[in-house]
Structures are given as structure tokens and as C-alpha cells.
PDB file of N, CA and C in Angstrom:
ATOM      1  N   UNK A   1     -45.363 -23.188   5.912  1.00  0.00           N
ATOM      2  CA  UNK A   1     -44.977 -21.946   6.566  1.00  0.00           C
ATOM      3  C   UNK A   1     -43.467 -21.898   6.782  1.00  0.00           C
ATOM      4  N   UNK A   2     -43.005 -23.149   7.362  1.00  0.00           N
ATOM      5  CA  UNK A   2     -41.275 -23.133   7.469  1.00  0.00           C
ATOM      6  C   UNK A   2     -40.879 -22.718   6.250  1.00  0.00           C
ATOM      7  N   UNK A   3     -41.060 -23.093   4.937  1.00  0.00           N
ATOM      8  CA  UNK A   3     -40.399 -22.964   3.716  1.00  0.00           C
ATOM      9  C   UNK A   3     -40.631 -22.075   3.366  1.00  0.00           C
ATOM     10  N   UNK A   4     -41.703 -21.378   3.149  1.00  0.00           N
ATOM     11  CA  UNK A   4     -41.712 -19.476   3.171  1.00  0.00           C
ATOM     12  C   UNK A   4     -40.824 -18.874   3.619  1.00  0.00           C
ATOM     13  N   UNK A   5     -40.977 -19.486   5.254  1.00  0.00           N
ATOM     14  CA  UNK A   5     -39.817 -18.138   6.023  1.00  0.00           C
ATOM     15  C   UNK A   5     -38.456 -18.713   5.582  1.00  0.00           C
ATOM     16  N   UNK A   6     -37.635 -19.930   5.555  1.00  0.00           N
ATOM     17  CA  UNK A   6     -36.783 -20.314   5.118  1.00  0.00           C
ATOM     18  C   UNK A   6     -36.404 -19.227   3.644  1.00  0.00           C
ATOM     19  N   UNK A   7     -37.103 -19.455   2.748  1.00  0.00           N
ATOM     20  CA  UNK A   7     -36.932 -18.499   1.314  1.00  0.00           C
ATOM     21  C   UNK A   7     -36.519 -17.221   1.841  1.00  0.00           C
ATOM     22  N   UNK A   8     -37.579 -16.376   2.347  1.00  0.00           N
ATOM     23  CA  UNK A   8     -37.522 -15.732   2.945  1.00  0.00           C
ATOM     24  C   UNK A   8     -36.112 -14.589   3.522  1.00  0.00           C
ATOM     25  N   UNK A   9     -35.730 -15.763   4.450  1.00  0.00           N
ATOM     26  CA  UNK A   9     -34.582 -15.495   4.912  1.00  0.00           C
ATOM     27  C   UNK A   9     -33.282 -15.890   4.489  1.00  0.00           C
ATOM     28  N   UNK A  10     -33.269 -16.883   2.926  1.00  0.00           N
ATOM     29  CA  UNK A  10     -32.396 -16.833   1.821  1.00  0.00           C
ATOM     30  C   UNK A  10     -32.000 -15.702   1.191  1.00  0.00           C
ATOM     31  N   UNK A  11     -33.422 -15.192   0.788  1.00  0.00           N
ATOM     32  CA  UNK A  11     -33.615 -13.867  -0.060  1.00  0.00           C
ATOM     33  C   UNK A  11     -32.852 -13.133   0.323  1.00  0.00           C
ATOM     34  N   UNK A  12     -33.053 -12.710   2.185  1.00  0.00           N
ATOM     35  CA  UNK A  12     -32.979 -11.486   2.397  1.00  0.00           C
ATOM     36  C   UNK A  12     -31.185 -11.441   2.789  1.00  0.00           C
ATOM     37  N   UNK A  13     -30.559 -12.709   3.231  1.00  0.00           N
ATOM     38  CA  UNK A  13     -28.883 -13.067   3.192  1.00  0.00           C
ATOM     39  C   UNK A  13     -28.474 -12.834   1.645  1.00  0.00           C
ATOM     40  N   UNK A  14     -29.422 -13.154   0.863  1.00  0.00           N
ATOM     41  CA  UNK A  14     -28.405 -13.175  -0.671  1.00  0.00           C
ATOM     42  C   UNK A  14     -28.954 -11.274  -0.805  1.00  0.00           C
ATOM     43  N   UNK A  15     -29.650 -11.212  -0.749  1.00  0.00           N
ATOM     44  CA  UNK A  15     -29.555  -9.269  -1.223  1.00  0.00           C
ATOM     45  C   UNK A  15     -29.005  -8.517  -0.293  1.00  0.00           C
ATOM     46  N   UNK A  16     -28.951  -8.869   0.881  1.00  0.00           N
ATOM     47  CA  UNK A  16     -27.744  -8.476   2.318  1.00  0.00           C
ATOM     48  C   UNK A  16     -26.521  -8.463   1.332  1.00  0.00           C
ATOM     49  N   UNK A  17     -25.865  -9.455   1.308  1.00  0.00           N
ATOM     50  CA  UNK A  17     -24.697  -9.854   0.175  1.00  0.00           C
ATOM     51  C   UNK A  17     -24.452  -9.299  -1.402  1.00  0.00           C
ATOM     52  N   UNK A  18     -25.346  -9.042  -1.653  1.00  0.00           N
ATOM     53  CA  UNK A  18     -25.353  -7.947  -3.037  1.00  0.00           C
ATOM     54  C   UNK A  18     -25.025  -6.898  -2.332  1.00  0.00           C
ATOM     55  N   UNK A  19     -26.153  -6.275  -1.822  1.00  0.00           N
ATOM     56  CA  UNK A  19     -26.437  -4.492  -1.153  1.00  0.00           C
ATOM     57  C   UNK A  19     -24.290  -4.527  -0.795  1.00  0.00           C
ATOM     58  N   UNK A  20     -23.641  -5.845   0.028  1.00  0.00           N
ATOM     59  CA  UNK A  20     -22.668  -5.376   0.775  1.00  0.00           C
ATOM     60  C   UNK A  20     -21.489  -5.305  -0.660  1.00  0.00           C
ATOM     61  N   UNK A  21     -21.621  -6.313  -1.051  1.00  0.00           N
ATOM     62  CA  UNK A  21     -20.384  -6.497  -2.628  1.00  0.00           C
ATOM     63  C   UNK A  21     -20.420  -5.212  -3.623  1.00  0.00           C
ATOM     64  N   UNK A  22     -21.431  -4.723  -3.713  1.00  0.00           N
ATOM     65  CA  UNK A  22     -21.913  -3.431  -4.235  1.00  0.00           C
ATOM     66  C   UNK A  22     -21.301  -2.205  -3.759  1.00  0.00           C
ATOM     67  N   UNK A  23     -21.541  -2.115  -2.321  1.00  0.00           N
ATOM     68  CA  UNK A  23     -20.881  -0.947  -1.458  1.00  0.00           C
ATOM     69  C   UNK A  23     -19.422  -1.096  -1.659  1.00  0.00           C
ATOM     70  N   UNK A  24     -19.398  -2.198  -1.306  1.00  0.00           N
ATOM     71  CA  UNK A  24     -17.469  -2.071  -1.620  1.00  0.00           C
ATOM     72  C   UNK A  24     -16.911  -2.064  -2.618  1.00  0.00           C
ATOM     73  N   UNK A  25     -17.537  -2.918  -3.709  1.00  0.00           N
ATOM     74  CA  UNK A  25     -17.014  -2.019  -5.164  1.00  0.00           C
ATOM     75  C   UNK A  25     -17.014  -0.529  -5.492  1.00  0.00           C
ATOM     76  N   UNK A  26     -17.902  -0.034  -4.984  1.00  0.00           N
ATOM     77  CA  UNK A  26     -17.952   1.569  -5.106  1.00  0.00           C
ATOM     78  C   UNK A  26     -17.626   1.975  -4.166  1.00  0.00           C
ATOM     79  N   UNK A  27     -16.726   1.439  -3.103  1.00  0.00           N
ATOM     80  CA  UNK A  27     -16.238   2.788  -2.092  1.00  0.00           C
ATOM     81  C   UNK A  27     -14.895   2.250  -2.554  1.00  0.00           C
ATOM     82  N   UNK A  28     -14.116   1.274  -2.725  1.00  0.00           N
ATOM     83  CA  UNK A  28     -13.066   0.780  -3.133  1.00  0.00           C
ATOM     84  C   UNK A  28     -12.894   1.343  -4.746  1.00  0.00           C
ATOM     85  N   UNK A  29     -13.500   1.221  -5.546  1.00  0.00           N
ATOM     86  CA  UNK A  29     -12.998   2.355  -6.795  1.00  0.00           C
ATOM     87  C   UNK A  29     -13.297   3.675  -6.625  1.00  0.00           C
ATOM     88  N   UNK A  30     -14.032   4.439  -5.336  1.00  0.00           N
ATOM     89  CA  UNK A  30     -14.046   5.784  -5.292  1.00  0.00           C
ATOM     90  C   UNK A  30     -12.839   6.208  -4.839  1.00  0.00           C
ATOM     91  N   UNK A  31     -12.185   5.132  -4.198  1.00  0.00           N
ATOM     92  CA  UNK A  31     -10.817   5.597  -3.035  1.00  0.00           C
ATOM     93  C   UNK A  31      -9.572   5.698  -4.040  1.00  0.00           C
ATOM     94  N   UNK A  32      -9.577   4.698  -5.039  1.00  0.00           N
ATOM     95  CA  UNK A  32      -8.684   4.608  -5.834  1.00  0.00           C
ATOM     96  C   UNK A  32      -8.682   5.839  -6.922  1.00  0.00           C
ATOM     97  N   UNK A  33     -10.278   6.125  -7.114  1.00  0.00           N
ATOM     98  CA  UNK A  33      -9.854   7.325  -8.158  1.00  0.00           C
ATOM     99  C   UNK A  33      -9.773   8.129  -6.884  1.00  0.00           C
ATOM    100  N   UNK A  34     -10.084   8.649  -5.868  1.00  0.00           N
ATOM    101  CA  UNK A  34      -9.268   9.970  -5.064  1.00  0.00           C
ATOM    102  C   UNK A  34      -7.503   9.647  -4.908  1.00  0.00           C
ATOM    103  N   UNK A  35      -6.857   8.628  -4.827  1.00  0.00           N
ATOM    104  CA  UNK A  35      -5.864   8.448  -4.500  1.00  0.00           C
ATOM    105  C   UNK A  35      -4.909   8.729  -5.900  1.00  0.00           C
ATOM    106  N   UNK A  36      -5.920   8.218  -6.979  1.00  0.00           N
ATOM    107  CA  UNK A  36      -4.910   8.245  -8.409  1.00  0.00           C
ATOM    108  C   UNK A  36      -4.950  10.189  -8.198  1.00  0.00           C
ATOM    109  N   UNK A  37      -6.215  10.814  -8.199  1.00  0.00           N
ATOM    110  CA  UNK A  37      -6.141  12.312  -8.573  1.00  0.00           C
ATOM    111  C   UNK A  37      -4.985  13.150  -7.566  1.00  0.00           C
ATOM    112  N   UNK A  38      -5.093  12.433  -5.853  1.00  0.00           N
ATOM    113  CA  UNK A  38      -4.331  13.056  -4.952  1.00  0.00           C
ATOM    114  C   UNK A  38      -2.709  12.893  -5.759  1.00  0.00           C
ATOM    115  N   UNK A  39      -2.528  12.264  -6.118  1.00  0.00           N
ATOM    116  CA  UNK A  39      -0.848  11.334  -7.088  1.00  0.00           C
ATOM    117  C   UNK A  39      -0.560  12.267  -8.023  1.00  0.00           C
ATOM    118  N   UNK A  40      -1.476  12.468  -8.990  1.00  0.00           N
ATOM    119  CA  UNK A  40      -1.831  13.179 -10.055  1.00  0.00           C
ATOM    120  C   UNK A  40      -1.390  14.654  -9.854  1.00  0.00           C
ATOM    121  N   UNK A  41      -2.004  15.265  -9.137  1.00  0.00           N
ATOM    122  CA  UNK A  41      -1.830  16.633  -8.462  1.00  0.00           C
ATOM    123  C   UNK A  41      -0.400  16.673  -7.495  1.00  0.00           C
ATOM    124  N   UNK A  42       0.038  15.936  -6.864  1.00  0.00           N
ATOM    125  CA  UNK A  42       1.242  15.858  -6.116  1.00  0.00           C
ATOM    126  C   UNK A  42       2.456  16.159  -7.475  1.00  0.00           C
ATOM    127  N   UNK A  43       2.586  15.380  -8.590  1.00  0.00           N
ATOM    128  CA  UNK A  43       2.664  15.004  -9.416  1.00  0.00           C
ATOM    129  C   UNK A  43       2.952  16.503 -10.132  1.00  0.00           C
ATOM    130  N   UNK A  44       1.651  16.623 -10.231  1.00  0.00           N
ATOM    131  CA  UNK A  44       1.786  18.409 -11.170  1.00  0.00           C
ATOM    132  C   UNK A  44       2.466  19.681 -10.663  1.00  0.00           C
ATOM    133  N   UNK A  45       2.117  19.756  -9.013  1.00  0.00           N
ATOM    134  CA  UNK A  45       2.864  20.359  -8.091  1.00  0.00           C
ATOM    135  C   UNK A  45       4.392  19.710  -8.279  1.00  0.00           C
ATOM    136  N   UNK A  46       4.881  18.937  -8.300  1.00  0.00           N
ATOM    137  CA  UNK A  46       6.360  19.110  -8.385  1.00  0.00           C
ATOM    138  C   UNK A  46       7.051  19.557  -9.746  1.00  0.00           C
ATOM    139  N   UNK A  47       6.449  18.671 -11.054  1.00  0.00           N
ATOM    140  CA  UNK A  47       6.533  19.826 -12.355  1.00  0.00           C
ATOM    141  C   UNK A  47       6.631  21.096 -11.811  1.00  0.00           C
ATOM    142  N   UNK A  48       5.252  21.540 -11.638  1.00  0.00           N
ATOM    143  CA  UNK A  48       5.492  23.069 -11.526  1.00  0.00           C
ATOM    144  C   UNK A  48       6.866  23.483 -10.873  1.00  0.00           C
ATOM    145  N   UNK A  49       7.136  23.025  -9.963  1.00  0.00           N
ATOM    146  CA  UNK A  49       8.139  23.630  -9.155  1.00  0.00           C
ATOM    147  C   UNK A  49       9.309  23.161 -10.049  1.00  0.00           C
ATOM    148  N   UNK A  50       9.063  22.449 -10.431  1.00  0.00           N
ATOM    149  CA  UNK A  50      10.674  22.200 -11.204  1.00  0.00           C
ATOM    150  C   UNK A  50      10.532  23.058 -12.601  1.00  0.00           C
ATOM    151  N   UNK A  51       9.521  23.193 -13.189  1.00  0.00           N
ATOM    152  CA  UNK A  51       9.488  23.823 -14.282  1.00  0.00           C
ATOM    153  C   UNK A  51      10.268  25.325 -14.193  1.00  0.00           C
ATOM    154  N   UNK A  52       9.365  26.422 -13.111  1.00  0.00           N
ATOM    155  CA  UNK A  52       9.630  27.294 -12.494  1.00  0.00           C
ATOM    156  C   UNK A  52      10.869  27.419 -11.718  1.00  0.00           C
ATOM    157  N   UNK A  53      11.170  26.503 -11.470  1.00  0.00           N
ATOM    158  CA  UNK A  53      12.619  26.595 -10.870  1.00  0.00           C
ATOM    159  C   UNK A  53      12.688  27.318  -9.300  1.00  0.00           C
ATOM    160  N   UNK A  54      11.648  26.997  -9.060  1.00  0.00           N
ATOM    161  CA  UNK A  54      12.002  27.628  -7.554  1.00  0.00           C
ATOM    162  C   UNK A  54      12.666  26.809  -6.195  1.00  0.00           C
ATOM    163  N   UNK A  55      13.004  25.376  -7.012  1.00  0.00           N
ATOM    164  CA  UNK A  55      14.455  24.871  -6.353  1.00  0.00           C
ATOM    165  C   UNK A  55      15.460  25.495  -7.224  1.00  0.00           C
ATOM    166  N   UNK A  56      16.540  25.697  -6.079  1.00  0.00           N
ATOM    167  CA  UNK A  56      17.824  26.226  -7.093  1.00  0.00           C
ATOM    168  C   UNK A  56      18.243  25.319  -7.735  1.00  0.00           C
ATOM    169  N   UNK A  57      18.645  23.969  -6.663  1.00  0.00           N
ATOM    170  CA  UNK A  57      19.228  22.778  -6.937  1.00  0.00           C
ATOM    171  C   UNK A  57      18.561  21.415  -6.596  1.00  0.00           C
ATOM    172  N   UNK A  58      18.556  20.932  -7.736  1.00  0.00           N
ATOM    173  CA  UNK A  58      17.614  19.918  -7.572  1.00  0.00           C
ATOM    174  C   UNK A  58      19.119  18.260  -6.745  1.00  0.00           C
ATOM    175  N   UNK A  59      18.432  18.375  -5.625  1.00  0.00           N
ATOM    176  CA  UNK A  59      19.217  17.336  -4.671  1.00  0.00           C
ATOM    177  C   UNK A  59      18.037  16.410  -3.656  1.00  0.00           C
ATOM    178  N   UNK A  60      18.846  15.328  -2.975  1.00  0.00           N
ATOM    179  CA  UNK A  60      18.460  14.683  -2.180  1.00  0.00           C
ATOM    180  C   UNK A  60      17.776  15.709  -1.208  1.00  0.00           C
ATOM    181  N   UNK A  61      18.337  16.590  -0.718  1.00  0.00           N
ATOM    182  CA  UNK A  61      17.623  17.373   0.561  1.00  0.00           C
ATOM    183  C   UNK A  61      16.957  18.651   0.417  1.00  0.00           C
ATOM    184  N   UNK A  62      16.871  18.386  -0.824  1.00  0.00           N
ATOM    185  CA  UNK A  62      15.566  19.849  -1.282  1.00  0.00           C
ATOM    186  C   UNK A  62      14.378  18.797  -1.772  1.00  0.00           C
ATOM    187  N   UNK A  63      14.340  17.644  -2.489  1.00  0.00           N
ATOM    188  CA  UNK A  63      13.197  16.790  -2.811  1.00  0.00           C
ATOM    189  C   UNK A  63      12.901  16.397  -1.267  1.00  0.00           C
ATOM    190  N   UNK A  64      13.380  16.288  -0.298  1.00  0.00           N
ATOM    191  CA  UNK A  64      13.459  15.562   0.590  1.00  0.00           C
ATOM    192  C   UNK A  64      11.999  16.688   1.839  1.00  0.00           C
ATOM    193  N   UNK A  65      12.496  17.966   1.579  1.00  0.00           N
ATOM    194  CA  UNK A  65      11.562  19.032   2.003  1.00  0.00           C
ATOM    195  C   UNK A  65      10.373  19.097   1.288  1.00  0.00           C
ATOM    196  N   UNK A  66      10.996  18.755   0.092  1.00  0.00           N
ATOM    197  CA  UNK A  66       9.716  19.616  -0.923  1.00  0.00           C
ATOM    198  C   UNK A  66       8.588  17.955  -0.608  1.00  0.00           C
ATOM    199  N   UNK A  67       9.166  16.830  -0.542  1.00  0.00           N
ATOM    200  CA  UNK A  67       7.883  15.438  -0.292  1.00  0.00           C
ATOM    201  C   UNK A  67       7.339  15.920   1.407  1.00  0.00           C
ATOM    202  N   UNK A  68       8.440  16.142   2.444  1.00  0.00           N
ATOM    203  CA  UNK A  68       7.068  16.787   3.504  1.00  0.00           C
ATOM    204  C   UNK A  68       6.537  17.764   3.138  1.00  0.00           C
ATOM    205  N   UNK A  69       6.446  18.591   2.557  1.00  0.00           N
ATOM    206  CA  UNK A  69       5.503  19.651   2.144  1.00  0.00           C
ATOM    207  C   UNK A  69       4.144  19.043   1.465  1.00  0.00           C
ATOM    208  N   UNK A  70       4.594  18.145   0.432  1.00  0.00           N
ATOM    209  CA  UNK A  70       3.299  17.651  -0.135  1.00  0.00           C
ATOM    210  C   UNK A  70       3.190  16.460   0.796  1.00  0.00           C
ATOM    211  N   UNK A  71       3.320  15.767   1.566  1.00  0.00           N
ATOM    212  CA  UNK A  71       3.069  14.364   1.858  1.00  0.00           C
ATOM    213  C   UNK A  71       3.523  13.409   0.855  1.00  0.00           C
ATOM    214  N   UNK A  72       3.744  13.733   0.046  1.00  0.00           N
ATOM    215  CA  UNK A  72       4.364  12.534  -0.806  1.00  0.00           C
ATOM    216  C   UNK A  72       6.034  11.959  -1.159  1.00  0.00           C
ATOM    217  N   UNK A  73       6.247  10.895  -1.752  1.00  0.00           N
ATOM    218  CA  UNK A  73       7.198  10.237  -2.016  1.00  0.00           C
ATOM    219  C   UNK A  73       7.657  10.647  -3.402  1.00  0.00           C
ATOM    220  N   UNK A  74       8.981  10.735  -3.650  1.00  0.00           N
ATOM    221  CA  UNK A  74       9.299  11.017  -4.897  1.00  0.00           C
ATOM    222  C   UNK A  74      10.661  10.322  -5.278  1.00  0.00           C
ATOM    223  N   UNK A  75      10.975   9.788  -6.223  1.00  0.00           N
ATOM    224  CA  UNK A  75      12.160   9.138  -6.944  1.00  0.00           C
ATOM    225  C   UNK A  75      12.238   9.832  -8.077  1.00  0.00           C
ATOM    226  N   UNK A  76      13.429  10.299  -8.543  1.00  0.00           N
ATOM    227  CA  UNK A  76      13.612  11.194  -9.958  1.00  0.00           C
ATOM    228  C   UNK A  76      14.892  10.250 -10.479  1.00  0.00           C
ATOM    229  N   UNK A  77      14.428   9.918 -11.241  1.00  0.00           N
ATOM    230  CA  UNK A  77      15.909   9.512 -12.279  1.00  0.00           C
ATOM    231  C   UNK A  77      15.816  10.269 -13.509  1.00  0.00           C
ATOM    232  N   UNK A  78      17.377  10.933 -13.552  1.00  0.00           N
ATOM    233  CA  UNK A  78      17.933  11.608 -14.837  1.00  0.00           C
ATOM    234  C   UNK A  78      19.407  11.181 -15.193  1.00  0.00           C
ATOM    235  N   UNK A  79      19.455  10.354 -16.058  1.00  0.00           N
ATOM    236  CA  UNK A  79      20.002  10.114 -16.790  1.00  0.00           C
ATOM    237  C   UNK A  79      21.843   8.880 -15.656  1.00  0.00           C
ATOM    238  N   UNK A  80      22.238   9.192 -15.174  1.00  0.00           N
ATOM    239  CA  UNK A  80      23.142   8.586 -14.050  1.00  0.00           C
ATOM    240  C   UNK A  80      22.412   9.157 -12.521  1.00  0.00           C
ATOM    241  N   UNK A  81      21.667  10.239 -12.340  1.00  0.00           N
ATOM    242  CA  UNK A  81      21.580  10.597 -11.123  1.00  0.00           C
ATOM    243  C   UNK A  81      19.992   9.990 -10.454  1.00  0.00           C
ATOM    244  N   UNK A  82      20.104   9.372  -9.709  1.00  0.00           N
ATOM    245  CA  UNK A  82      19.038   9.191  -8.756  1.00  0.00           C
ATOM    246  C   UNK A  82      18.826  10.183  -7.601  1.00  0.00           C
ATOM    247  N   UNK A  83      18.124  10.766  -7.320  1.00  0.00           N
ATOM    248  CA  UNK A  83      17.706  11.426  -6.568  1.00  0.00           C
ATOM    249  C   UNK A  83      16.155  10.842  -5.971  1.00  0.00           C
ATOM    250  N   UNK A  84      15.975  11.257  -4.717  1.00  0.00           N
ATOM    251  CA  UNK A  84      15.068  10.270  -4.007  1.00  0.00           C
ATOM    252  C   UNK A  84      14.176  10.873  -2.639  1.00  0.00           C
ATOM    253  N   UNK A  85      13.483  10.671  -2.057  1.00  0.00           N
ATOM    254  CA  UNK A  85      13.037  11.184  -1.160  1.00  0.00           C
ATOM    255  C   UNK A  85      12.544  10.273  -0.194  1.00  0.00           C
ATOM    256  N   UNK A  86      12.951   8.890  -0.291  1.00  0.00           N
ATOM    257  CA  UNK A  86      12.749   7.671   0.445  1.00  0.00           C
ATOM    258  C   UNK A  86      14.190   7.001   0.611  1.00  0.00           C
ATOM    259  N   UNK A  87      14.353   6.168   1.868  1.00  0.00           N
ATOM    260  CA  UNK A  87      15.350   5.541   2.388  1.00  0.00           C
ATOM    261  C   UNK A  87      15.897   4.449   1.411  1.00  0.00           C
ATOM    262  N   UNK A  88      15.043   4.408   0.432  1.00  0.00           N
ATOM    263  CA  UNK A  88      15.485   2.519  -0.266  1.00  0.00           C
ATOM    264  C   UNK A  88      14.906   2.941  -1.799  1.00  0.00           C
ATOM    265  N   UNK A  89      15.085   3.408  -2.008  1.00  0.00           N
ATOM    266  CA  UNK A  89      14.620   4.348  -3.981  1.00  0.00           C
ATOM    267  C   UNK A  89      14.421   2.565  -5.003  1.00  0.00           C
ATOM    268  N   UNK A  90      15.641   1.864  -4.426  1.00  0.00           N
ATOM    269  CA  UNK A  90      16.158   0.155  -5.266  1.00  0.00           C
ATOM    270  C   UNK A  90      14.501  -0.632  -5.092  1.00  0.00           C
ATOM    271  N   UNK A  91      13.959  -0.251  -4.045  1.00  0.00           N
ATOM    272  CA  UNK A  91      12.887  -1.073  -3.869  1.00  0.00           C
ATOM    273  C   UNK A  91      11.834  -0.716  -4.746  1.00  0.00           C
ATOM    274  N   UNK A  92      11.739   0.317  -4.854  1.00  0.00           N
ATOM    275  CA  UNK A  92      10.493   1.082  -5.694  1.00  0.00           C
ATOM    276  C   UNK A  92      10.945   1.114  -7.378  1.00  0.00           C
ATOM    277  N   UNK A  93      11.928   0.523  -7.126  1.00  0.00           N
ATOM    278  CA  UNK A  93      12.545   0.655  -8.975  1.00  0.00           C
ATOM    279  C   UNK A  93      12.224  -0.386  -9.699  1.00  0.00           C
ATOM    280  N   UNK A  94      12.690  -1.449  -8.406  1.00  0.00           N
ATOM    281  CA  UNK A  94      11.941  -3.128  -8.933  1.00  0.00           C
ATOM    282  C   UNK A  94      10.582  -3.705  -9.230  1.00  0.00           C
ATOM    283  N   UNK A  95       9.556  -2.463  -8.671  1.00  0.00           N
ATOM    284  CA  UNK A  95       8.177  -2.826  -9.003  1.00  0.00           C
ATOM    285  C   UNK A  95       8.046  -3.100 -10.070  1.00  0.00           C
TER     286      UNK A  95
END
């Protein structure tokens, strides 16, 4: 009878432990694809706006409005000019 319930209560710790490794693989790659699409779309929204041109001038303190508007972070490099919307642009370059 001990060794029944012993099994038992192996079983039910090792499929506890699946059921949990399981959940977090799929809430941990659901988060990542919402986070890649939220990026993605932040992303397309600033194209657009730059495409369209509804900055006049593309500077430090118009990217700087336009990332609180979306919540996001932005670094633009063209060609000598960095333009940035974070305090330290050098850090995010070195990734």
C-alpha cells in the first residue's frame, strides 16, 4: 500500500511539473510574440510618420515627443547623424 501511494504521489509531482513547464513555455512565447508585434507596429507607426512627413524636422526633440506618444524608444542613425530618444543611444548600439 505505501508503494502505491508513494508512485502515486511521484506521478502526480512529475505531471504537476509538466502541466507547470508547459504553461510557461506558452505564456513566455505568447508574451514575446505580443511584444515582437507591439515593436513591429511602433515600428510602422514611425515609418508612417516619417514617410508622410508630418514631422517637419526630424530632431532629438520631435523623436523625443513622438516615443511618448507611442511608449516607445527610438535610435535613428543616418548616415553621421544620430538622433535618439533615450539618454545613452552608445549603450543600445553595442548590443
Amino acid at each position: 500500500m505505501l508503494k502505491t501511494k508513494n508512485i502515486f504521489i511521484v506521478f502526480f509531482v512529475v505531471l504537476a511539473l509538466i502541466f507547470g513547464f508547459i504553461f510557461y513555455t506558452f505564456t513566455n512565447s505568447y508574451l514575446n510574440f505580443l511584444l515582437t508585434k507591439q515593436y513591429e507596429q511602433k515600428i510602422k507607426s514611425l515609418d508612417d510618420v516619417l514617410k508622410f512627413s508630418l514631422l517637419e524636422h526630424l530632431n532629438d526633440a520631435n523623436i523625443k515627443d513622438f516615443a511618448k506618444d507611442t511608449r516607445a524608444d527610438f535610435i535613428i542613425l543616418n548616415n553621421d547623424m544620430k538622433i535618439s530618444s533615450v539618454k545613452n543611444p552608445d549603450f543600445f548600439s553595442n548590443l
